[in-house]
Each structure stands twice: as C-alpha cells, then as structure tokens.
Protein backbone atom coordinates (compact mmCIF):
# COMPACT_ATOMS: atom_id res chain seq x y z
CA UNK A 1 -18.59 15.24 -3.57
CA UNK A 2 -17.80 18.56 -4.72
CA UNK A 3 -13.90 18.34 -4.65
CA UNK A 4 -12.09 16.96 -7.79
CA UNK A 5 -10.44 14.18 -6.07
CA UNK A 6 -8.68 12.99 -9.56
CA UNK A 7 -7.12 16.88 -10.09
CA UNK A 8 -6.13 16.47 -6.13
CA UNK A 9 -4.05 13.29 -6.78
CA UNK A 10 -2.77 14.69 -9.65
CA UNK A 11 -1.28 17.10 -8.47
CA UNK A 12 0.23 15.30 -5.58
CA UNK A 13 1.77 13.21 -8.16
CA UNK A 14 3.19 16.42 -10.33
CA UNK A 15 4.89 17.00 -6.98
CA UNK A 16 6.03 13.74 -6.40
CA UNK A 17 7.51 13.41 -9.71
CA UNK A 18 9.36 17.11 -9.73
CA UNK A 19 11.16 15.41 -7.03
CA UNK A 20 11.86 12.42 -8.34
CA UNK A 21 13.45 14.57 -11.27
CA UNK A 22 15.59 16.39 -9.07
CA UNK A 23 17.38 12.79 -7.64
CA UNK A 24 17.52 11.56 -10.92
CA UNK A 25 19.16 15.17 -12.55
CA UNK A 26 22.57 13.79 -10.53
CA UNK A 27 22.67 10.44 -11.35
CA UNK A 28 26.76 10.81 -13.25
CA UNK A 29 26.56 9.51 -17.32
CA UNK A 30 26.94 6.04 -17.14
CA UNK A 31 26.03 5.06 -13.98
CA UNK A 32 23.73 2.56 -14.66
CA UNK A 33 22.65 1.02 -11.45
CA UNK A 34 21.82 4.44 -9.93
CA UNK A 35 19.72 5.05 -12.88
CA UNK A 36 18.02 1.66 -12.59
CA UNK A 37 17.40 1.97 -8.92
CA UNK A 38 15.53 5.89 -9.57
CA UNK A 39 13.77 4.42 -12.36
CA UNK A 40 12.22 1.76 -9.71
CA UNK A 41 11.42 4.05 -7.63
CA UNK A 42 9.63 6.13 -10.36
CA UNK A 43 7.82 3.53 -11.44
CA UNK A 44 6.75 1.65 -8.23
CA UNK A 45 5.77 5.09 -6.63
CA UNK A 46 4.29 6.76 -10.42
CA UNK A 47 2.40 4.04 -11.45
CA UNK A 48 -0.78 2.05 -10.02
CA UNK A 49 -4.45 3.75 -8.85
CA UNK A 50 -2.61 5.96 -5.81
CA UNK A 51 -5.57 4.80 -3.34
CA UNK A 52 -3.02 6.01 -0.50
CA UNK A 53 -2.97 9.53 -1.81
CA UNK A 54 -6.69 9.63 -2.49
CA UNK A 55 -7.72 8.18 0.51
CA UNK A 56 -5.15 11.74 2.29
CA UNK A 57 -7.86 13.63 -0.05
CA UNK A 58 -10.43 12.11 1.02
CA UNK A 59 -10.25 12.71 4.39
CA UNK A 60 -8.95 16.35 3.98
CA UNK A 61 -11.98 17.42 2.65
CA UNK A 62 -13.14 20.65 1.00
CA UNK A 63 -9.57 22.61 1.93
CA UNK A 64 -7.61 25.26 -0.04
CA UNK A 65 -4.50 27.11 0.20
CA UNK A 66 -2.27 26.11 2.99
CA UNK A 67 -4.38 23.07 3.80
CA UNK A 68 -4.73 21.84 0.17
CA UNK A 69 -0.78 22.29 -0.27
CA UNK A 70 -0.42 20.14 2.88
CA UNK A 71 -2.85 17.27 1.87
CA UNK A 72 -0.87 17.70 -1.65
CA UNK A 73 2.74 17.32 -0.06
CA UNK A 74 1.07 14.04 2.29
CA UNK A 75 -0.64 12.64 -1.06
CA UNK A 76 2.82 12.39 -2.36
CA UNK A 77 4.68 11.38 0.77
CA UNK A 78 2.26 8.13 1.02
CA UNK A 79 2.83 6.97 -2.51
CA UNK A 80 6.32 7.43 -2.44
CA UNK A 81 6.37 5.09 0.57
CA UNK A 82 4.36 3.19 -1.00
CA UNK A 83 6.54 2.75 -3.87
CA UNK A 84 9.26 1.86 -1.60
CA UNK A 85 7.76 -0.93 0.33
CA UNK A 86 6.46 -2.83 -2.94
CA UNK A 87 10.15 -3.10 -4.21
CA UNK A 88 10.64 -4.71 -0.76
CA UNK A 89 7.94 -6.41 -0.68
CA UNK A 90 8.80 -8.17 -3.93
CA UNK A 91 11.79 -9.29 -2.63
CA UNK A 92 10.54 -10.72 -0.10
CA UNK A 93 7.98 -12.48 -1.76
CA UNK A 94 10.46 -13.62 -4.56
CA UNK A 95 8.01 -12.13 -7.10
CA UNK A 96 9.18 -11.00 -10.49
CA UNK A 97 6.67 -9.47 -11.57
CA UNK A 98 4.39 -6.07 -10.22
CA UNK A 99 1.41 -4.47 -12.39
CA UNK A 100 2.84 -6.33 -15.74
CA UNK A 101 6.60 -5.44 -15.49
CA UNK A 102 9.35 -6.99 -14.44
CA UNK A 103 10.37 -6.04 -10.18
CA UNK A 104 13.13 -4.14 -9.86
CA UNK A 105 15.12 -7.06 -8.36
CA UNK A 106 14.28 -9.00 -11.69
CA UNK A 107 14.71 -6.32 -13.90
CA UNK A 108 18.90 -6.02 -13.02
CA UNK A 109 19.05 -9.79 -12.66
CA UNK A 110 17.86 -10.16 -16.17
CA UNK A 111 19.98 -7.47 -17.42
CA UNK A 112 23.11 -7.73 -15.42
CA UNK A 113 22.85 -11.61 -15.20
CA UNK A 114 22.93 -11.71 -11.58
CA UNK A 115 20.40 -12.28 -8.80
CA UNK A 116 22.53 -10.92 -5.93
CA UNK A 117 22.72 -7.75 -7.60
CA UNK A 118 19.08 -7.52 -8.31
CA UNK A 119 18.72 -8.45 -4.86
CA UNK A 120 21.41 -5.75 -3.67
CA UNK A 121 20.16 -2.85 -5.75
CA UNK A 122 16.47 -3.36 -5.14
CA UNK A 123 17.34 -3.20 -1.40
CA UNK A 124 18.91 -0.44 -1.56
CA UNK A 125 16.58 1.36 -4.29
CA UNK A 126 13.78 0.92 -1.57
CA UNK A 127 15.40 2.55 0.94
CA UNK A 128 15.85 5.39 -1.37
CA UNK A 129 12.13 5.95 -1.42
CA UNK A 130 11.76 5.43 2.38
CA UNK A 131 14.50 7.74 2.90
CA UNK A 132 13.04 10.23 0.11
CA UNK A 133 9.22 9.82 1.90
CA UNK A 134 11.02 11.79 5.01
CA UNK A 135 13.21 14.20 2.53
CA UNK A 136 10.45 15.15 0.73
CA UNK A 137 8.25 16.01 4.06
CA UNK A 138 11.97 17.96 5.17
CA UNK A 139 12.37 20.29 2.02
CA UNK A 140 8.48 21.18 1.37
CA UNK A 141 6.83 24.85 2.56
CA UNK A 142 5.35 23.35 5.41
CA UNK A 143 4.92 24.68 9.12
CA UNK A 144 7.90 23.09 11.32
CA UNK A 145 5.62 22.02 13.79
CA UNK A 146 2.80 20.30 10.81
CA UNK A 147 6.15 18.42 9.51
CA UNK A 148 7.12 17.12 13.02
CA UNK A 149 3.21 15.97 13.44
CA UNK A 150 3.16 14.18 9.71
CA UNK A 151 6.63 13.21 10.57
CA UNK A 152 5.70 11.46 13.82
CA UNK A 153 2.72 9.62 11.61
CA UNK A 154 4.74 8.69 9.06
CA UNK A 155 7.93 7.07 10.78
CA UNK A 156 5.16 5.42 12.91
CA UNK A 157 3.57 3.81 9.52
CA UNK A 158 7.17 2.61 8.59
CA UNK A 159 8.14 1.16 12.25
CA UNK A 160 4.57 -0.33 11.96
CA UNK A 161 4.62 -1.91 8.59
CA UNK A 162 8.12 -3.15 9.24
CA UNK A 163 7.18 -5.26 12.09
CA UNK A 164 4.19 -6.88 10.32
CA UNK A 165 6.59 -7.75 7.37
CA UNK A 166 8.77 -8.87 10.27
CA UNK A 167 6.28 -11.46 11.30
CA UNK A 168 5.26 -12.40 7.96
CA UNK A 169 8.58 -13.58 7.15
CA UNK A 170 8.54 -15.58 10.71
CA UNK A 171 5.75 -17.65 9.01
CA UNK A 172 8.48 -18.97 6.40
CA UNK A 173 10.12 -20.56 9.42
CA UNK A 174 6.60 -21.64 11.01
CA UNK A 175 5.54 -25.55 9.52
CA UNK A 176 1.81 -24.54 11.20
CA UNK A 177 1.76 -20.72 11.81
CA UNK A 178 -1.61 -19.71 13.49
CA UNK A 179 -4.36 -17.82 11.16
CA UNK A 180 -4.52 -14.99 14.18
CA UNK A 181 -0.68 -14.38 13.50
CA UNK A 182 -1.10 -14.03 10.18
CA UNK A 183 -4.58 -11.97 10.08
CA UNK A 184 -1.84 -10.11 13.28
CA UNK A 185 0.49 -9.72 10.07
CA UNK A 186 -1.66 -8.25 7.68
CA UNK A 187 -3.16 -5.70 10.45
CA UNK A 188 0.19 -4.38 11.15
CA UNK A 189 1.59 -4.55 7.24
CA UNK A 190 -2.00 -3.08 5.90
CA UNK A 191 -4.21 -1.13 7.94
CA UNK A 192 -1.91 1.54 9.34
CA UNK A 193 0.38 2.63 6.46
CA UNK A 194 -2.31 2.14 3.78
CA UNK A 195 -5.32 3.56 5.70
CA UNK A 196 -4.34 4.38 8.84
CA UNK A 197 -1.75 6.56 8.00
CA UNK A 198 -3.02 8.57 4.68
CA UNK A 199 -6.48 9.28 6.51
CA UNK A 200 -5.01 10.78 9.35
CA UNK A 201 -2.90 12.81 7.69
CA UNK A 202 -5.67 14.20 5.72
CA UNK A 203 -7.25 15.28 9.05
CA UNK A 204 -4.13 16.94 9.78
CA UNK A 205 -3.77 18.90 7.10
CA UNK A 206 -7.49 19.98 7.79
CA UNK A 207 -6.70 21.13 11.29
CA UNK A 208 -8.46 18.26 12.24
CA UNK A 209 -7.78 15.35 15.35
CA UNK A 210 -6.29 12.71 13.13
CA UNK A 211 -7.75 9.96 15.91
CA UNK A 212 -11.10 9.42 14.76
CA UNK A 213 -10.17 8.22 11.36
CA UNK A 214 -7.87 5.31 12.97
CA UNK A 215 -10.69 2.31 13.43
CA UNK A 216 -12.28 3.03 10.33
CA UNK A 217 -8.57 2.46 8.73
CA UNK A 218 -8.04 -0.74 10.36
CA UNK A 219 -11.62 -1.91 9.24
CA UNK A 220 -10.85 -0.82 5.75
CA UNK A 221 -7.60 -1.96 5.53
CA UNK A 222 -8.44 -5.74 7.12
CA UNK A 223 -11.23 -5.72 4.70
CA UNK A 224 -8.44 -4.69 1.65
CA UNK A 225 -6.15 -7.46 2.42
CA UNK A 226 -8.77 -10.02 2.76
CA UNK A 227 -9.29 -9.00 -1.25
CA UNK A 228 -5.30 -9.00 -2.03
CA UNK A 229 -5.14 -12.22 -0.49
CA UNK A 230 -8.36 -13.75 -2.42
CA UNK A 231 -6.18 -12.27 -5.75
CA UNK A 232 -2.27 -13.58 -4.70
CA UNK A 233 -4.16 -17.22 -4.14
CA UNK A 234 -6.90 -17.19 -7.33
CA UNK A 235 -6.74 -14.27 -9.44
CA UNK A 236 -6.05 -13.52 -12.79
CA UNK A 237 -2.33 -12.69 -13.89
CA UNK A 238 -4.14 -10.60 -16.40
CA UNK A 239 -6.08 -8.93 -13.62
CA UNK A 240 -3.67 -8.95 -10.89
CA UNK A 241 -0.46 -7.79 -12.82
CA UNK A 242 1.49 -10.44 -10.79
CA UNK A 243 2.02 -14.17 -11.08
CA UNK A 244 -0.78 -16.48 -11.12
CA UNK A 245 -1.55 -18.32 -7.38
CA UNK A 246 1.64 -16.25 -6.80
CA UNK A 247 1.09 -17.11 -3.09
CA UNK A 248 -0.03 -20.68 -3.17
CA UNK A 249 3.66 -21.48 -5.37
CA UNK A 250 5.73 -19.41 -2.90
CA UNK A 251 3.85 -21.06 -0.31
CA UNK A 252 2.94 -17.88 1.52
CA UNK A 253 0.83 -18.17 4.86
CA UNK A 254 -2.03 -15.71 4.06
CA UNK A 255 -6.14 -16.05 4.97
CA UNK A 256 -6.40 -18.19 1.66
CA UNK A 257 -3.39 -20.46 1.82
CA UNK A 258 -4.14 -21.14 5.63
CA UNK A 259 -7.40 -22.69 4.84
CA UNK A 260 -6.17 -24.61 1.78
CA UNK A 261 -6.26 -28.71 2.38
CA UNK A 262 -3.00 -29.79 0.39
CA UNK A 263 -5.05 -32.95 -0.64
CA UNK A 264 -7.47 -30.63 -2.26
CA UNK A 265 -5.55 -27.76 -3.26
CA UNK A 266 -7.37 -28.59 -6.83
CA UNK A 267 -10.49 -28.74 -6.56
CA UNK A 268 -13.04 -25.87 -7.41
CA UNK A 269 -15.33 -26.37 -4.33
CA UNK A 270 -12.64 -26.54 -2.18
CA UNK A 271 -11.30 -23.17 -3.54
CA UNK A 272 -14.86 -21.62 -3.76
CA UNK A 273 -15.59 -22.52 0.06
CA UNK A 274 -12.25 -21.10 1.02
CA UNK A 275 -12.98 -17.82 -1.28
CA UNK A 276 -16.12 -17.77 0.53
CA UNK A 277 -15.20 -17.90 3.64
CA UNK A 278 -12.42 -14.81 2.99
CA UNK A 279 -15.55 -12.75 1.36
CA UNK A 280 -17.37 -13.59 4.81
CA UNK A 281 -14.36 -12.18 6.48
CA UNK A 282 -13.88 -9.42 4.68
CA UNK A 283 -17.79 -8.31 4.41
CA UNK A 284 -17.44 -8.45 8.27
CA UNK A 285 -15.06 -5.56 8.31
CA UNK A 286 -16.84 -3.66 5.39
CA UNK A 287 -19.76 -3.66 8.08
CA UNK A 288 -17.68 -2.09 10.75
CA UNK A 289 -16.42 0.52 8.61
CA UNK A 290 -19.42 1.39 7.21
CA UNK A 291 -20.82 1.79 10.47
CA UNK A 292 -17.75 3.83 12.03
CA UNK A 293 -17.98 5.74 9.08
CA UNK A 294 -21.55 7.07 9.46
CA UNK A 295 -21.15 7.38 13.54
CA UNK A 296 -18.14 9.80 13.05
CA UNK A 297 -18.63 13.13 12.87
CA UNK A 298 -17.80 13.89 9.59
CA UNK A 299 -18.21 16.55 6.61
CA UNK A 300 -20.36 14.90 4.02
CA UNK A 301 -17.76 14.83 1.17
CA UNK A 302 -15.64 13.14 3.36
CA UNK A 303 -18.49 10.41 4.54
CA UNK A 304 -19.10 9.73 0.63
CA UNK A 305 -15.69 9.52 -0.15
CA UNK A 306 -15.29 6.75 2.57
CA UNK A 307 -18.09 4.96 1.32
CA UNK A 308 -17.07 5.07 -1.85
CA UNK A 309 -13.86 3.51 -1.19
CA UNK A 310 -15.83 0.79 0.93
CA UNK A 311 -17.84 -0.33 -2.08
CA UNK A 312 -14.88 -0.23 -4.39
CA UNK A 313 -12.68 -2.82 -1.81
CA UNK A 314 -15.93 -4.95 -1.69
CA UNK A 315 -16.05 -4.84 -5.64
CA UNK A 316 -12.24 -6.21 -5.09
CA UNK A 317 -13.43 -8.71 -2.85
CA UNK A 318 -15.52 -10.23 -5.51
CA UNK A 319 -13.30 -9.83 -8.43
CA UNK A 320 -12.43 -13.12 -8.81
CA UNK A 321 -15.28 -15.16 -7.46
C-alpha cells in the first residue's frame, strides 16, 4: 500500500485536536469541572490506536486534495465519537479504569469525593464529544451536500450504537438473557459505528457508493467484539488497560460470560473451551470478511488494507489464549 496510512491519521488527529483547543481556549479560570470534562474528552478521543480513523483511510484509498481533506475531517469525526461513547460506556459498565487511567467518572469522584458528580460530569462530558462529532462535520470546508451525506451516516452510527447499548443494559434486568440478544447487542453497539460507519465514509469521500463496504463491516466488527469480549472476561489488566475479568465481576452478559458454568467459573479447561469456542466464532466472521473483501470490487490498496486489519483482529482474538 502506497499511501502513508500513519501520516493520514495523523493528520486527522492534528485536526481533531486544533478543535479540541478551540473548546478548551473558553473554559473561564477556575472552572474546574469544565476543564475536567474537555480534558476527558481529549484524552478518550487523543489517545488509543485510532482503528476508526484508519479504517476511513483505508477505505478512501489513494485520494488527494478535496478527497484527502474529506477522509481527514471523517478520520477525526469517528474518533471523536469514539471518544465520546467510551466515557459512556464506562459508566455504564461501572469501570474505573480505560487504557491505564482512571475514567472520567472516577477521575472527579476521586478528586471531588463524590460519585454522583463523577457520574454527572462524565455524562455530560460525553455528550460534549457527540455533540462536537456533528460541530466539527458543521464548521469544516466541506461541500453542503458531502456534510448532509456524512451527516446522515454519522447520526445513523449514533441512533444505531445507542440502541445496542440500549439492549445491553436490558440484560442487567434479564436473570437468563438469550446469547442471540446479546451477539444482537454487540452487532448494533460494534459493527456499524466502528466499521460500518468509518468505511463508508471513506467511500464517500472517494466519490465512491458507501454500500458495498457495509457487510464486510459487520463481519469485521462481529469478529472485533468476539476479541474484546475474550479480553473483558480473561485478559491481562496489563494488556487490556482495564480491570482484570472486568466483565465476569460486573457480571456483564457478553459471548464469554454467557457460556460460563458458575460451578466452574475456575477452572482452566472450562475457560479454555469457552475461549475456544469465541475464537471459533470469531474465525467464522474473519472468513466472511475475507471473502467479501476479495469479491468486492476494490482498488488494491484498499483490499490490503482490509486484510490487514483482518489479520490484526484475528491476532486480537488470540491474545490471550
């Protein structure tokens, strides 16, 4: 692949950040929630390996000038969104810690010495990345009519990845929720806004029909959260950046936790067949992509860059076997 995909994200991220900077240049002297909420949103949205941004990159393709500045403006819409549904997400998940570092919501309880208002603020700081996803879209150079398309893919993402959220909280309530609702779940909070989403807006900023790149993003992105849920049940705090079985002590219905016998929760061959029947799983929809990926007609860059990404989520899938 000819492109320099790391330069690419980079500079979606230079853009990103300038307007980050431009929130946080108003935040009055002293106002020290404000400050605390941008600086979440910095971080959650600046930090981490910005697969959403590459994967806009990816499926752009060998583009410059007006093209490259629209895959560059989408790069950083996606990880700002991105940014904005982790802080949610931990929330949600009651996790207090994200890639090493205290969550925002734990961050201002630890300071301020109250949860509520880490819960309040976080909230609230999460919106102001969803809300800045749209505002940065609003104020770039773009074509009215490309920023009504992205638009229409973005707030799509959002009402998507809402609902799946939606019904992964409804398994709290569930004593037995069903393993289709939650693989339903991680379909709707996955695929779309992580793939589906950042690979169609590549195509549009190529001049491209966005639709072909949807299955191969729900193959991809099934495959993906088969490997996040492999790491939230057995991985590495070291690895992971989170809490350790995170989602087995929050009690979290995900493909690993589903399978778990509570009688043998313990045991290493009872883990090991439930890893390897996830790996199965996920392989499954590695297949599919691969083979969606070399039956679309696609520029070669673009075809290795997909591939690419498919070997790195099945390297993920086996990272803590």
């Amino acid at each position: 692949m000819s492109m320099d995909l790391d330069q690419r994200v980079n500079d979606s991220l230079q853009l990103l950040s300038e307007f980050l900077d431009r929130g946080r240049n108003h935040v009055p002297h002293g106002a020290r929630l404000l400050a605390m909420a941008y600086e979440g949103v910095v971080a959650f949205s600046l930090g981490g390996k910005h697969l959403r941004s590459r994967l806009v990159h990816i499926s752009a393709g060998e583009v410059t000038g007006g093209q490259l500045y629209a895959a560059t403006v989408f790069g950083a819409c996606v990880d700002l969104l991105h940014g904005a549904f982790l802080i949610h997400d931990d929330i949600i998940d009651r996790d207090d810690m994200r890639r090493g570092h205290p969550t925002v919501h734990a961050a201002v309880r630890d300071e301020f010495g109250d949860a509520h208002l880490g819960t309040s603020l976080a909230i609230v700081a999460g919106d102001l990345g969803i809300n800045g996803s749209l505002q940065l879209l609003l104020t770039s150079d773009l074509d009215d009519a490309l920023v009504r398309q992205s638009m229409r893919l973005l707030s799509a993402a959002a009402h998507e990845t809402i609902t799946g959220e939606i019904l992964d909280i409804a398994h709290m309530a569930d004593p037995e929720p069903d393993l289709e609702q939650v693989r339903l779940s991680n379909h709707l909070k996955t695929s779309e806004y992580s793939f589906g989403t950042p690979l169609k807006l590549g195509a549009l900023a190529a001049g491209r029909d966005p639709a072909p790149m949807k299955p191969i993003a729900h193959a991809l992105g099934n495959a993906y959260q088969a490997a996040d849920d492999i790491a939230g049940a057995v991985g590495d705090s070291q690895l992971t950046g989170k809490t350790a079985a995170g989602d087995v002590v929050q009690g979290r219905a995900t493909l690993m936790t589903m399978r778990m016998d509570a009688d043998r929760a313990a045991d290493p061959e009872h883990l090991a067949e439930i890893v390897g029947a996830v790996i199965t799983e996920g392989d499954a929809h590695l297949a599919q992509a691969r083979q969606l990926i070399d039956d679309t007609d696609l520029a070669p860059g673009i075809r290795e860059g997909l591939h690419h990404v498919t070997n790195r989520i099945e390297r993920m899938l086996r990272t803590h076997v």
